[in-house]
Structure formats: structure tokens, C-alpha cells
Protein backbone atom coordinates (compact mmCIF):
# COMPACT_ATOMS: atom_id res chain seq x y z
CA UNK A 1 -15.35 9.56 -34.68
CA UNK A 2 -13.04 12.53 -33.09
CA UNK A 3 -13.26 12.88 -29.77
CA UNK A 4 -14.29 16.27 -28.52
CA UNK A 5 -12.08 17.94 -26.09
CA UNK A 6 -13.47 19.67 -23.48
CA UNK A 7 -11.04 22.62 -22.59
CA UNK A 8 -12.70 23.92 -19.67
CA UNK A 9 -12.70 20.83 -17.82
CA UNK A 10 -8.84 20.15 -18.19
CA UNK A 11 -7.76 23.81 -17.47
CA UNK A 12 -9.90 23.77 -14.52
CA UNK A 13 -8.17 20.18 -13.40
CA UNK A 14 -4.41 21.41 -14.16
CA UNK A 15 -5.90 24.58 -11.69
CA UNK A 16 -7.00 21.86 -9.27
CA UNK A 17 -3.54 20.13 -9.44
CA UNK A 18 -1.60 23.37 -8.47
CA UNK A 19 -4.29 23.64 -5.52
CA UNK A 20 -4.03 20.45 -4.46
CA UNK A 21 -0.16 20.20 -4.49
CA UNK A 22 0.29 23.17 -2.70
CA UNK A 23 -2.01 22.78 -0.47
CA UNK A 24 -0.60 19.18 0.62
CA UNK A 25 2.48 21.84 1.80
CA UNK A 26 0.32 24.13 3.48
CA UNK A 27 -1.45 21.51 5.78
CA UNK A 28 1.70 20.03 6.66
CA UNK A 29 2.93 23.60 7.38
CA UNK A 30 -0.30 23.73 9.58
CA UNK A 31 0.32 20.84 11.42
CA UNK A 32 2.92 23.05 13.59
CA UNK A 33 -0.42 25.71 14.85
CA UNK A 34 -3.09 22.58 14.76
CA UNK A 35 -3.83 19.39 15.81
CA UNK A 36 -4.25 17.13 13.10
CA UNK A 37 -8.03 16.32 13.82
CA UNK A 38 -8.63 19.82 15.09
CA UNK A 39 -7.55 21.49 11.75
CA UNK A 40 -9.55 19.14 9.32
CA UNK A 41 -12.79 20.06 11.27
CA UNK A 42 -11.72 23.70 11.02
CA UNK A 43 -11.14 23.78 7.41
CA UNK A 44 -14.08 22.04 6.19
CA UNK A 45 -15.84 24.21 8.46
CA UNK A 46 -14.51 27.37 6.69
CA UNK A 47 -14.69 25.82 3.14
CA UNK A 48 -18.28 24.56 3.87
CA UNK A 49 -19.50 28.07 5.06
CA UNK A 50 -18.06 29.49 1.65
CA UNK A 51 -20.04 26.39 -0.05
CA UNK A 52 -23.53 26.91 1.14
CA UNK A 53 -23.17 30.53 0.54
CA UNK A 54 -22.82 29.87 -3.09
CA UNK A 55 -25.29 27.34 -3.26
CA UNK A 56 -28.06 29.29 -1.58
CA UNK A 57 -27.59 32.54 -3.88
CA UNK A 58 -27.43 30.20 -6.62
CA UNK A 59 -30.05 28.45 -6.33
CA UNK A 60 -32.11 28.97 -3.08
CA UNK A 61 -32.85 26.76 -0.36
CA UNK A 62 -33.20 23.79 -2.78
CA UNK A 63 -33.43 20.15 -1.55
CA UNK A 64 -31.76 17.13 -3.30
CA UNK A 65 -33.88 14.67 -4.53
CA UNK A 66 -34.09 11.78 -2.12
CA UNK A 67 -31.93 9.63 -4.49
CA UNK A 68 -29.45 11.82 -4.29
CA UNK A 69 -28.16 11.82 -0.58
CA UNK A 70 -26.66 8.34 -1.02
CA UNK A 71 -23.99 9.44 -3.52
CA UNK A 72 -23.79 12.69 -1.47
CA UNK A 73 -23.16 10.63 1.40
CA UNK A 74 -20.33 8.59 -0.12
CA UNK A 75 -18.44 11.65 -1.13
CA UNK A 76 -18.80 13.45 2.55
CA UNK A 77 -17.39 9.83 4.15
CA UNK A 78 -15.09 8.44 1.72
CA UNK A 79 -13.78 11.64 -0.47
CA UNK A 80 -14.04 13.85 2.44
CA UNK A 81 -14.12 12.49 6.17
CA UNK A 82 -11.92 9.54 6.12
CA UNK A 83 -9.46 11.03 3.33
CA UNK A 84 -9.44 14.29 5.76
CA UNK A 85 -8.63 12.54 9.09
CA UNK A 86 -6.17 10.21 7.42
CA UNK A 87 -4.44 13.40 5.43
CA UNK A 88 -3.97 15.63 8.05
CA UNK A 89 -2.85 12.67 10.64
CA UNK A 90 -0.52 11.53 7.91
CA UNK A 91 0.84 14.38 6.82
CA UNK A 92 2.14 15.35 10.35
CA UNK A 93 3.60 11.74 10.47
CA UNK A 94 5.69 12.15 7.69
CA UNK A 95 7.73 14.38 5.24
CA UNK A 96 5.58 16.79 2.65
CA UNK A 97 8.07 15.75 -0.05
CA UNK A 98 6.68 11.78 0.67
CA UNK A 99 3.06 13.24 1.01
CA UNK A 100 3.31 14.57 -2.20
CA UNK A 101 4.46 11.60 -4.15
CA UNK A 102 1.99 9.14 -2.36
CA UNK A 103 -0.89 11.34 -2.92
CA UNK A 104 0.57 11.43 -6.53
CA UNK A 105 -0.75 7.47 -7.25
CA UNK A 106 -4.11 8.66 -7.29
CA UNK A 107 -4.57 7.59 -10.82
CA UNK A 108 -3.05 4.13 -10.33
CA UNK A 109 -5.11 3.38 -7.50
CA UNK A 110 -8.27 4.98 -9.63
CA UNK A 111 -7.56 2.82 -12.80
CA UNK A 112 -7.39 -0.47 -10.46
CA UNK A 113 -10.54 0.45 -8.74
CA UNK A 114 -12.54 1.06 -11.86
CA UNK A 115 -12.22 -2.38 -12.66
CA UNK A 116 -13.96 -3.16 -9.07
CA UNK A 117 -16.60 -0.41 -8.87
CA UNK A 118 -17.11 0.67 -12.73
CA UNK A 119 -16.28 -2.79 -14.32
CA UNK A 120 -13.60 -1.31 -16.53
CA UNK A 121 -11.27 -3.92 -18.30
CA UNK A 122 -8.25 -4.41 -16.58
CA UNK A 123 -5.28 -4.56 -19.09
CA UNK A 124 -1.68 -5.35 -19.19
CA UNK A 125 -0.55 -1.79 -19.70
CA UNK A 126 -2.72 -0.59 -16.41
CA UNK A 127 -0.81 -3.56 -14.40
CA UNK A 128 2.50 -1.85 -16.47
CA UNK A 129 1.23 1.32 -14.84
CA UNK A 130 0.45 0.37 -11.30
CA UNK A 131 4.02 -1.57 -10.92
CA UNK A 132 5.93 1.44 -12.22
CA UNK A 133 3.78 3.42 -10.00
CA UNK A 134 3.98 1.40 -6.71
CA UNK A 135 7.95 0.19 -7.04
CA UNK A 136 8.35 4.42 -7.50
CA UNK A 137 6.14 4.73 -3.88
CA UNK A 138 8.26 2.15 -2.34
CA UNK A 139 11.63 3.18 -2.94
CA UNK A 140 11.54 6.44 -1.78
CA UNK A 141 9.65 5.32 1.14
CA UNK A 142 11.80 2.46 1.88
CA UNK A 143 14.66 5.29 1.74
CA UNK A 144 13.48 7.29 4.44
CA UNK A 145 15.70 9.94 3.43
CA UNK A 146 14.01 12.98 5.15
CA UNK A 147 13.98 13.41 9.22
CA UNK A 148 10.61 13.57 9.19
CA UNK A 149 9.52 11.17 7.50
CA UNK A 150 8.17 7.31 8.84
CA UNK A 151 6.49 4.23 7.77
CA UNK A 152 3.16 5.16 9.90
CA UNK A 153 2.41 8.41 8.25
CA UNK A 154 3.75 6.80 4.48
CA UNK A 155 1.20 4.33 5.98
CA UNK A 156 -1.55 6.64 6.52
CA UNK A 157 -0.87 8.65 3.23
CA UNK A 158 -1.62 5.80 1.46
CA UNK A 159 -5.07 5.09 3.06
CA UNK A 160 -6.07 9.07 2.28
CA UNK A 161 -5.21 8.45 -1.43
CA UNK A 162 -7.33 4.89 -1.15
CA UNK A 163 -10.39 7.01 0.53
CA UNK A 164 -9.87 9.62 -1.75
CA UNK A 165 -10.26 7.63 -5.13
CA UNK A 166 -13.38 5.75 -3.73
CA UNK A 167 -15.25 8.79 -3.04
CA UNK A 168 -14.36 10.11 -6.73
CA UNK A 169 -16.34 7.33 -8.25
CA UNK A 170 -19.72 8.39 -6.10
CA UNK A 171 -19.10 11.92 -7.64
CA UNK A 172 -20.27 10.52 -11.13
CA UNK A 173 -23.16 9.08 -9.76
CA UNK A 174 -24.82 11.52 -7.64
CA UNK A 175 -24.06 14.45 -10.61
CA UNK A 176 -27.05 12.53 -12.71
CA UNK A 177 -29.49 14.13 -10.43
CA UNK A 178 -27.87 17.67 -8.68
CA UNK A 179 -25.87 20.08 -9.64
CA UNK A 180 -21.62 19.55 -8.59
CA UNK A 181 -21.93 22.73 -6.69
CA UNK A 182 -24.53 20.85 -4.82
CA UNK A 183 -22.49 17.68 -4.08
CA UNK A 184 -19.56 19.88 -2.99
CA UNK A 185 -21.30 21.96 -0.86
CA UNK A 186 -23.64 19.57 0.87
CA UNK A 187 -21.08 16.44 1.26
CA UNK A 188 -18.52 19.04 2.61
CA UNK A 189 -21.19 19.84 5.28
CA UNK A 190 -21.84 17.03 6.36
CA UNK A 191 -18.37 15.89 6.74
CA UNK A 192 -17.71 18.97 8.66
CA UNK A 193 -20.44 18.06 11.05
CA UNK A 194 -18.48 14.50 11.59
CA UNK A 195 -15.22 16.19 11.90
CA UNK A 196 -16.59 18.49 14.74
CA UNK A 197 -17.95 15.91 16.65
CA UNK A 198 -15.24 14.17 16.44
CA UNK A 199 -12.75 16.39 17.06
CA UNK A 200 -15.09 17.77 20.36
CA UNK A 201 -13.84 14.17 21.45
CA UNK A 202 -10.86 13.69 21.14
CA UNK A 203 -8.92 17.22 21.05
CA UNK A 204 -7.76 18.15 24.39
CA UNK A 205 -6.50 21.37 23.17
CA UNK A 206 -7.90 23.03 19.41
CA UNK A 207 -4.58 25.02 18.74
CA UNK A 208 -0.62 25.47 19.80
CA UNK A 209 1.18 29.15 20.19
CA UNK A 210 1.78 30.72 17.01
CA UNK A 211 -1.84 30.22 15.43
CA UNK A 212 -2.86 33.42 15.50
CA UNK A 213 -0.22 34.46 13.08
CA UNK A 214 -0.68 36.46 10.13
CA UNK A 215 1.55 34.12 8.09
CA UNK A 216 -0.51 31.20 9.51
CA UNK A 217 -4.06 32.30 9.56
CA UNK A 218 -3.41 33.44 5.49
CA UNK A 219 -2.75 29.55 5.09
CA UNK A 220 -5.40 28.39 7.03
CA UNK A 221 -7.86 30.85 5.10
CA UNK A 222 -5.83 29.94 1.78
CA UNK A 223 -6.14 26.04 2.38
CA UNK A 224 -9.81 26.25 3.38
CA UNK A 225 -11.69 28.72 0.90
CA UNK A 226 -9.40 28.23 -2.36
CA UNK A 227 -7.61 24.93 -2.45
CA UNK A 228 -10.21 23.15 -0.23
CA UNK A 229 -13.59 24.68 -1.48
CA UNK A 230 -12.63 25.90 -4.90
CA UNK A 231 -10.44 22.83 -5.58
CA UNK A 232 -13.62 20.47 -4.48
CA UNK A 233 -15.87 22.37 -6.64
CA UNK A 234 -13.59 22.54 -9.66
CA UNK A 235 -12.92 18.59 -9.13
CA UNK A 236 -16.19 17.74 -9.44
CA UNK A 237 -17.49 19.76 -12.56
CA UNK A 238 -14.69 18.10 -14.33
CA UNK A 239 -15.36 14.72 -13.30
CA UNK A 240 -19.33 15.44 -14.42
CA UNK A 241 -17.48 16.20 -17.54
CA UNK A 242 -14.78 13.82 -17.99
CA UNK A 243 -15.03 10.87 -15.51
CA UNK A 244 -13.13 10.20 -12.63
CA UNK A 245 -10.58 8.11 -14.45
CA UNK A 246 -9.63 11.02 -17.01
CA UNK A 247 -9.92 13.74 -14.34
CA UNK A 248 -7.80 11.48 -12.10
CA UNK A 249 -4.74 11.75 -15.34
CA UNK A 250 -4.53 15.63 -14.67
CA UNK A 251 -3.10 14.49 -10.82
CA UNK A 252 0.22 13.09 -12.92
CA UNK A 253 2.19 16.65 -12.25
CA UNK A 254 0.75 16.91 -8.29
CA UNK A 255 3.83 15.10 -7.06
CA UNK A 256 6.04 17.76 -9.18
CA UNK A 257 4.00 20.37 -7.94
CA UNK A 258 4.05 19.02 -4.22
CA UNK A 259 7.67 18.19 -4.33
CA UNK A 260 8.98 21.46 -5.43
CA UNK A 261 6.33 23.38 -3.15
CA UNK A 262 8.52 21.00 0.12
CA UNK A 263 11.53 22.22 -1.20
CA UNK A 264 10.48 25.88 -1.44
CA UNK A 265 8.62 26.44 1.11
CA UNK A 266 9.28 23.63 3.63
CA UNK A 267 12.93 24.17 3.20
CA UNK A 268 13.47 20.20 2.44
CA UNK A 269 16.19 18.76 1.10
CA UNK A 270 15.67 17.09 -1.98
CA UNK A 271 17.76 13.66 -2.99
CA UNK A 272 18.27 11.24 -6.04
CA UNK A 273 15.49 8.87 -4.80
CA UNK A 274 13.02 11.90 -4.89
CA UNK A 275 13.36 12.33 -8.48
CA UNK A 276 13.52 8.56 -9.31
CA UNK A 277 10.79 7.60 -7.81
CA UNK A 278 8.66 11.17 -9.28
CA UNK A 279 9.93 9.37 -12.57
CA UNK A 280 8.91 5.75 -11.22
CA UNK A 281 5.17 7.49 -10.41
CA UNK A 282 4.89 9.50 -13.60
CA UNK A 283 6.10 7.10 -16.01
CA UNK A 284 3.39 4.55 -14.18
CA UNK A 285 0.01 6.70 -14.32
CA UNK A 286 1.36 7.57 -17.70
CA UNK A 287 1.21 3.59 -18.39
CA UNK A 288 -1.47 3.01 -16.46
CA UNK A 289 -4.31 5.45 -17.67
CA UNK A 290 -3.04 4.97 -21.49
CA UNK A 291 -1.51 8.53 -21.66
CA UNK A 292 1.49 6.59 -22.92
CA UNK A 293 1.41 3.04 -24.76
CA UNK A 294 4.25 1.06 -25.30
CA UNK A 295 3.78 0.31 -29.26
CA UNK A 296 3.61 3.90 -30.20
CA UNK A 297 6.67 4.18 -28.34
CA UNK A 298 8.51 2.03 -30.62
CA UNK A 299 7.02 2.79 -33.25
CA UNK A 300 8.41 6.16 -32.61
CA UNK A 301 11.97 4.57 -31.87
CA UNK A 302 11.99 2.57 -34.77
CA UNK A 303 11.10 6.05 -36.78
CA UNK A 304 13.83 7.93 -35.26
């Protein structure tokens, strides 16, 4: 039987990837106007507001049903809360050009998970995929080659990808039952609610000089209402469409996306391990999520 392609769903995830891997440069670009856990609660704030705005002019002031607050939970503390405070704490730990690439094994980390929380087979080509993927990771963060970059935030990178990619597979679930606008809206709310509390806590101080730029409040706004809220939204129709693990192959060209965005806008330098390792990643989600398999490869070698 052919398999029907559903060409909404992908453009909407290669819109998501540009979001998403420009807006992994604009956070770290925040990071100089912003504590770290002073601008995730602001963001989600902003994106949230946009959210329930939606929601309630699309469909009223609608409750969930009561089985589906669980799921809804799992995204706002998993895809949301934890990914949030590890991202922007990582981010300002490290270079945007390593950001990017970490962030980038999503779909390794998503096709080894499946196996845990959806039961999917695990085969030699995803354990292909993931060591491609991982030895890419690993060398350029065991080169170290930008000034800002350190083993912490690498560290911490990696736990917002984990977070992220556990909270994608309580997406599936809780669309049975609401609508994805729903989910978004309502798990980014209550994630902002944590964030705020949290950051009430902890943050001596909400902001440093320079926030009230024009060039920095247009990122903020930017980051929080389109690649934030809009992203979110866009991510989660797909997956309702697609799955998590096919939405999760559209994240191959973030790091490309990310990395160039550094370079651009960031002003980083760029080096030889940078590319290898965006190789290493790509050629290992590639692997890994079946977009490539090694005997049509030779069987297109032996043809040519």
C-alpha cells in the first residue's frame, strides 16, 4: 500500500526547524539582557498570553476532559519546564554554535526512547545512527574550540534535548482527546506559572542594562510569540499527524540552521570540527530514523 504524504505537516515542521534554529541564537543572544531563569518565565509568559488568546476565540472557555490533564501535564514539565530551565541555563554556559548541534540529536535520542516509552524495535541501523550521532556530539565538544563554550553548559544542553524528546511522546497521547492548540496553549501555561514561581525565588535581579533595547525587545517579542508559540503549536499538529519519531526527522537541518544563524549573527568563528561533527550528526539521524539505509546505498554504488 502507498503511503500517503501529508504535505502540510512536513512544510509546517521544516517552518518549525528554521524557528527553532534561530531561535536557539536568539536566546543565547538574550542571555546578555536576562537572566537565564528570568527570561524562560518571561517568554512563556508572552507566548502563553498569545496561546490562550487563540484558544478562547477558537473555541471558548472550553475545559479538557479530565483524562486529558495528565498528558497536558507531561508536556508543560518535561517538553516545556525542565527543557526551558535547562535551555536557557545551558545556552548561557556555552557557545550557540555547540547549542545548535546538541539540540540537533533530537532524533537520535527520540528513536532510542521509542523503544522505552512506545516499544518500538530497536535495530542495528538506529544503534548505526545513535553512534554516528553521539561520536559527532563528542568531538566537537571534546574540542572546545569556541571561548565560550564548556563542558557544564554542553552538559546541560544535553539534558534540554533529553527533556525535550520525553515530553514529545506525551504530545501523541493527550491529542486523542483535545485539540493541539489546546495542549500548546494550556501546557505552556502552566509551565509559565512554574517558571514564575520559580524565578520569584531565585532571581535577585529580572534584567541587566541594555534590555530595553529596540534590537533586544524585537528578539524577545520574536523568540516568544513566533518561534516559541507558533513553533509549539506547529510542532504539535504535526506530531498529531505524523508521530513524534517522523516529526522528530524534520530536526536533521536544525544544527545547519543553528550553526550558520552563530556565525551570522553571533559573529562566531566557525572551524573544521564544526562541520565534521554537523556531518557526524546528520549522517547519524539519517541512519538512525531510516532516512538512509545502508543496502540501498550500495546498491546504488554497485549501480554507479
Amino acid at each position: 500500500m502507498k503511503k500517503t504524504v501529508n504535505h502540510d505537516a512536513f512544510l509546517s515542521l521544516v517552518l518549525v526547524v528554521f524557528l527553532w534554529g534561530i531561535n536557539s541564537v536568539s536566546i543565547k543572544y538574550l542571555t546578555q539582557y536576562f537572566p537565564p531563569l528570568a527570561l524562560a518565565p518571561i517568554r512563556l509568559c508572552l507566548a502563553s498570553g498569545l496561546l490562550l488568546t487563540i484558544v478562547f476565540y477558537r473555541y471558548g472557555f472550553r475545559r479538557p476532559p479530565r483524562q486529558a490533564w495528565l498528558p497536558i501535564a507531561g508536556v508543560a514539565l518535561f517538553c516545556i519546564f525542565l527543557h526551558q530551565i535547562a535551555l536557557t541555563t545551558g545556552i548561557k554556559a556555552t557557545s550557540g554554535t555547540h547549542a545548535v548541534i546538541i539540540l540537533g540529536s533530537n532524533p537520535l535520542f527520540t528513536a532510542l526512547l521509542a523503544g522505552f516509552f512506545l516499544k518500538e524495535p530497536f535495530t542495528a541501523a538506529k544503534g548505526l545512527g545513535i553512534a554516528l550521532g553521539i561520536s559527532g556530539l563528542l568531538f566537537v565538544v571534546a574540542g572546545n574550540t569556541q571561548g565560550e563554550a564548556s563542558m557544564a553548559g554542553d552538559s546541560i544542553m544535553f539534558i534540554a534535548t533529553i527533556t525535550f524528546v520525553i515530553g514529545s511522546f506525551f504530545v501523541k497521547k493527550a491529542t486523542a482527546t483535545v485539540s493541539p492548540l489546546e495542549i500548546t496553549a494550556y501546557s505552556h501555561s502552566i509551565a509559565a506559572i512554574a517558571l514564575l514561581l520559580l524565578g520569584l525565588l531565585i532571581n535577585p535581579a529580572w534584567s541587566y542594562s541594555g534590555e530595553l533595547h529596540v534590537w533586544s525587545i524585537a528578539v524577545l517579542l520574536f523568540s516568544s510569540f513566533i518561534s516559541t508559540a507558533i513553533g509549539a503549536l506547529l510542532w504539535n499538529m504535526a506530531i498529531e499527524k505524523v508521530g513524534a519519531s517522523t516529526a522528530s526527522l524534520f530536526q536533521n537541518a536544525s544544527p545547519v540552521v543553528g550553526v550558520m544563524a552563530s556565525a551570522f549573527f553571533l559573529g562566531e568563528q566557525l572551524y573544521w570540527q564544526h562541520f565534521a561533527a554537523l556531518t557526524l550528526v546528520v549522517l547519524g539521524v539519517s541512519f538512525g530514523t531510516g532516512m538512509l539505509q545502508i543496502p540501498a546505498l550500495l546498491r546504488s554504488h554497485r549501480n554507479g
